[in-house]
Protein backbone atom coordinates (compact mmCIF):
# COMPACT_ATOMS: atom_id res chain seq x y z
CA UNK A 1 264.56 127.98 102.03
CA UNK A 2 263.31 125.14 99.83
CA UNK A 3 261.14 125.41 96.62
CA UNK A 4 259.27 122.39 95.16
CA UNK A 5 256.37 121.39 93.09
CA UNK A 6 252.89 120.90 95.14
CA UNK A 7 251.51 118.04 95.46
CA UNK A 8 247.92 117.07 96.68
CA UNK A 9 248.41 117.20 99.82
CA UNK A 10 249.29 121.29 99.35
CA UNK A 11 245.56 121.84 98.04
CA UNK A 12 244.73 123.41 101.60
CA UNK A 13 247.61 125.74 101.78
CA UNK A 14 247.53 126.91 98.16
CA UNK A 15 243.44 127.75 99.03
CA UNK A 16 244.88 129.51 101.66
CA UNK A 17 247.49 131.84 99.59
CA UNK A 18 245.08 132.61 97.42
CA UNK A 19 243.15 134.04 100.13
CA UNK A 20 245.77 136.00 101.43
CA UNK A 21 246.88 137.39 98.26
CA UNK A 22 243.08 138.62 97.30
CA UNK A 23 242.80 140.59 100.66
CA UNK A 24 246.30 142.04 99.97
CA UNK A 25 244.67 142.71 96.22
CA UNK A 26 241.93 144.01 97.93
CA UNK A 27 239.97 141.56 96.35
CA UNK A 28 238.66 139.14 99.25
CA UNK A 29 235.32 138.79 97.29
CA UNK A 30 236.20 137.99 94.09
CA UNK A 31 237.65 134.17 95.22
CA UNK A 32 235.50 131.78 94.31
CA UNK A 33 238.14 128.63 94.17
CA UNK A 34 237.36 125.67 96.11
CA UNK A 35 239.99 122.77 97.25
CA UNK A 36 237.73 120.24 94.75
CA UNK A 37 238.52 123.57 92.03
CA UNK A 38 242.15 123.82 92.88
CA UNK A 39 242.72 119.81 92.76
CA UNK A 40 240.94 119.71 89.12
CA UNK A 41 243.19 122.35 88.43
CA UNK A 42 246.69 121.37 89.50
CA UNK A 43 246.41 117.50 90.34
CA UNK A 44 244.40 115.73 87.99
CA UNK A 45 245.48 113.74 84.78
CA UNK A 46 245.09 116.84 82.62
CA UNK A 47 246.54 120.09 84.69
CA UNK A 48 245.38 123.49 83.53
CA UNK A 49 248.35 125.04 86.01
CA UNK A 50 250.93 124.26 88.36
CA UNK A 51 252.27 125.58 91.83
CA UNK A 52 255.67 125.92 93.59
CA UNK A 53 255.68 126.67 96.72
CA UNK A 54 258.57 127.84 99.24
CA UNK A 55 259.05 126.87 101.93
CA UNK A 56 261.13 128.80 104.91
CA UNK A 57 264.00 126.86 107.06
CA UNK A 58 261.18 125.45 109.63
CA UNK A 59 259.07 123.70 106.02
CA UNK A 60 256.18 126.21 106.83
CA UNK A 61 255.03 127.80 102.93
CA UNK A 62 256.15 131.00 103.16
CA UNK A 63 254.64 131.45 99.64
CA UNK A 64 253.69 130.41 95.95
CA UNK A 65 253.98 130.82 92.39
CA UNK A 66 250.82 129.64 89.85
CA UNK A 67 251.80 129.07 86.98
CA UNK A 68 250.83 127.78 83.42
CA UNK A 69 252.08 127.68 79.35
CA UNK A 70 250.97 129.98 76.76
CA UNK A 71 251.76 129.97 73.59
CA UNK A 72 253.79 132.48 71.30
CA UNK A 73 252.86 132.16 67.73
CA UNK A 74 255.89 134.55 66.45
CA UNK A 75 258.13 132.41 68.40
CA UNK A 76 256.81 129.18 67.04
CA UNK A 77 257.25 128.03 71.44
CA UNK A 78 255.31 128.22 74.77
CA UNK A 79 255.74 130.38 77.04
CA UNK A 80 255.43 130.62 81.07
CA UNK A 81 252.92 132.64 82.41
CA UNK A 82 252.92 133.68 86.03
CA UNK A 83 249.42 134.29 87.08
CA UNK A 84 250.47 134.73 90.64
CA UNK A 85 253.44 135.18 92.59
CA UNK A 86 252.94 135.57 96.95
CA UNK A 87 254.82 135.83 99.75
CA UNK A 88 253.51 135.81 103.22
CA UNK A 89 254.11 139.56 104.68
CA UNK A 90 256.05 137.46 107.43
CA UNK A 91 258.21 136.23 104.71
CA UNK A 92 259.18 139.44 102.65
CA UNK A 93 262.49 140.67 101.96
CA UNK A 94 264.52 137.52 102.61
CA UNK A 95 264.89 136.64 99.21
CA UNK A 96 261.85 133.64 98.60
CA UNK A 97 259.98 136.43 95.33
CA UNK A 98 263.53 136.68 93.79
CA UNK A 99 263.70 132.29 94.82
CA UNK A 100 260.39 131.19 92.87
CA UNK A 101 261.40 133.89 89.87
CA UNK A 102 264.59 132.47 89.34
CA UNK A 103 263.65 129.12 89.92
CA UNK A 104 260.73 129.45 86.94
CA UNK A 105 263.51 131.36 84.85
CA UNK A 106 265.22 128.49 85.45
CA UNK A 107 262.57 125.93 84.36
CA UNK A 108 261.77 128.56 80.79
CA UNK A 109 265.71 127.70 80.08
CA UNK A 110 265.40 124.14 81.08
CA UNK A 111 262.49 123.47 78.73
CA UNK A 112 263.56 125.95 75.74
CA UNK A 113 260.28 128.31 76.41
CA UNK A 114 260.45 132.02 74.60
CA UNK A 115 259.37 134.09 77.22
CA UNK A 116 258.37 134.82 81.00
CA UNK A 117 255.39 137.06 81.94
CA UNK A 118 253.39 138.03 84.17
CA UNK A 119 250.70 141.50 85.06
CA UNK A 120 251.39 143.12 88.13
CA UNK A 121 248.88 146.08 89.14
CA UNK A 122 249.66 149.68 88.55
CA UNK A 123 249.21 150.55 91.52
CA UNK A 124 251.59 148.07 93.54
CA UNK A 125 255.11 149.95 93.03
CA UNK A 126 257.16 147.89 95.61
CA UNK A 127 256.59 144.63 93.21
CA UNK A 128 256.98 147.11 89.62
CA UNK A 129 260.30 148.46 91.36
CA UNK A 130 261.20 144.96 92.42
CA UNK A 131 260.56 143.35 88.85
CA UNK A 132 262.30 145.80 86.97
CA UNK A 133 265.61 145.20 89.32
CA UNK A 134 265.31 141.56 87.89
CA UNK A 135 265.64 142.81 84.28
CA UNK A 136 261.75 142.57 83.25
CA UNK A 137 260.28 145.43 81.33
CA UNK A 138 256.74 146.49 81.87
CA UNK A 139 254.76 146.37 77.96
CA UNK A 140 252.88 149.45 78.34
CA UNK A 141 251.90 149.20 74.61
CA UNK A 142 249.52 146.32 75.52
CA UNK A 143 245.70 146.61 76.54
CA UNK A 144 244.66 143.88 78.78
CA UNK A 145 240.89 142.79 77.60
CA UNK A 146 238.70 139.90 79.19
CA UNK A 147 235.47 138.81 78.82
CA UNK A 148 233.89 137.16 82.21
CA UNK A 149 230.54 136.80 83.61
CA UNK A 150 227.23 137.50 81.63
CA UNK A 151 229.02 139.38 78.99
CA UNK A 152 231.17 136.14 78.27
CA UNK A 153 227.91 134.19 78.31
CA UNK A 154 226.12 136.85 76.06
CA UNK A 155 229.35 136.47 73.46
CA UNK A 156 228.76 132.63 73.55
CA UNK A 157 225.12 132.90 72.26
């Protein structure tokens, strides 16, 4: 397997990883991205996020990770977020999840960040059991909030 940075050219093929991960989400109809939203996002002069994709022995993307810095104000540092983290069902348990994660670990050590994180969904216990083998610990103590939609256009008033 081989992990690397995406390029433009990947803009197709990270559309279509997103798609497969919101049906395995069961959230087909919440995607919305575009190729022109995904270039704006991870090619242009100011990126908002990034993507690694691996590849499997033939070059094929056998999945991705999204990625992009936050910002810890008690650690004075940014931090990597993972917003997503695939693998093609085709791809599963031959080691490319464990890849990308250790590869990004990697890149948080390389470029003194304070922290890794991620969500995962309660419900998905294969990927819980599978994180906390790697050492991460779920923050339970934390409510997730977001504003979207006409409430977040209501709060802009």
């Amino acid at each position: 397997m081989r992990i690397r940075s995406a390029t433009p050219t990947d803009t197709d093929v990270i559309l279509e990883l997103i798609l497969e991960l919101a049906i395995y989400e069961k959230a087909r109809q919440e995607v919305v991205a575009t190729k022109e939203l995904i270039a704006e996002s991870f090619f242009s002069s100011t990126p908002t996020a990034f993507c690694e994709i691996v590849e499997d022995d033939d070059g094929d993307a056998a999945g991705f990770a999204v990625w992009f810095l936050n910002y810890s104000t008690w650690q004075g540092k940014p931090g990597l977020y993972l917003e997503d983290l695939f693998i093609r069902p085709e791809h599963r348990k031959k080691g490319h999840g464990k890849a990308l994660l250790k590869h990004l670990a990697k890149k948080c050590i390389d470029n003194d960040y304070g922290r890794f994180q991620w969500w995962v969904l309660d419900w998905n216990k294969p990927s819980i059991d599978f994180y906390e083998s790697l050492g991460a610990v779920a923050m339970d103590e934390w409510t997730v909030m977001r504003v979207s939609g006409d409430a977040l256009k209501r709060l802009a008033e």
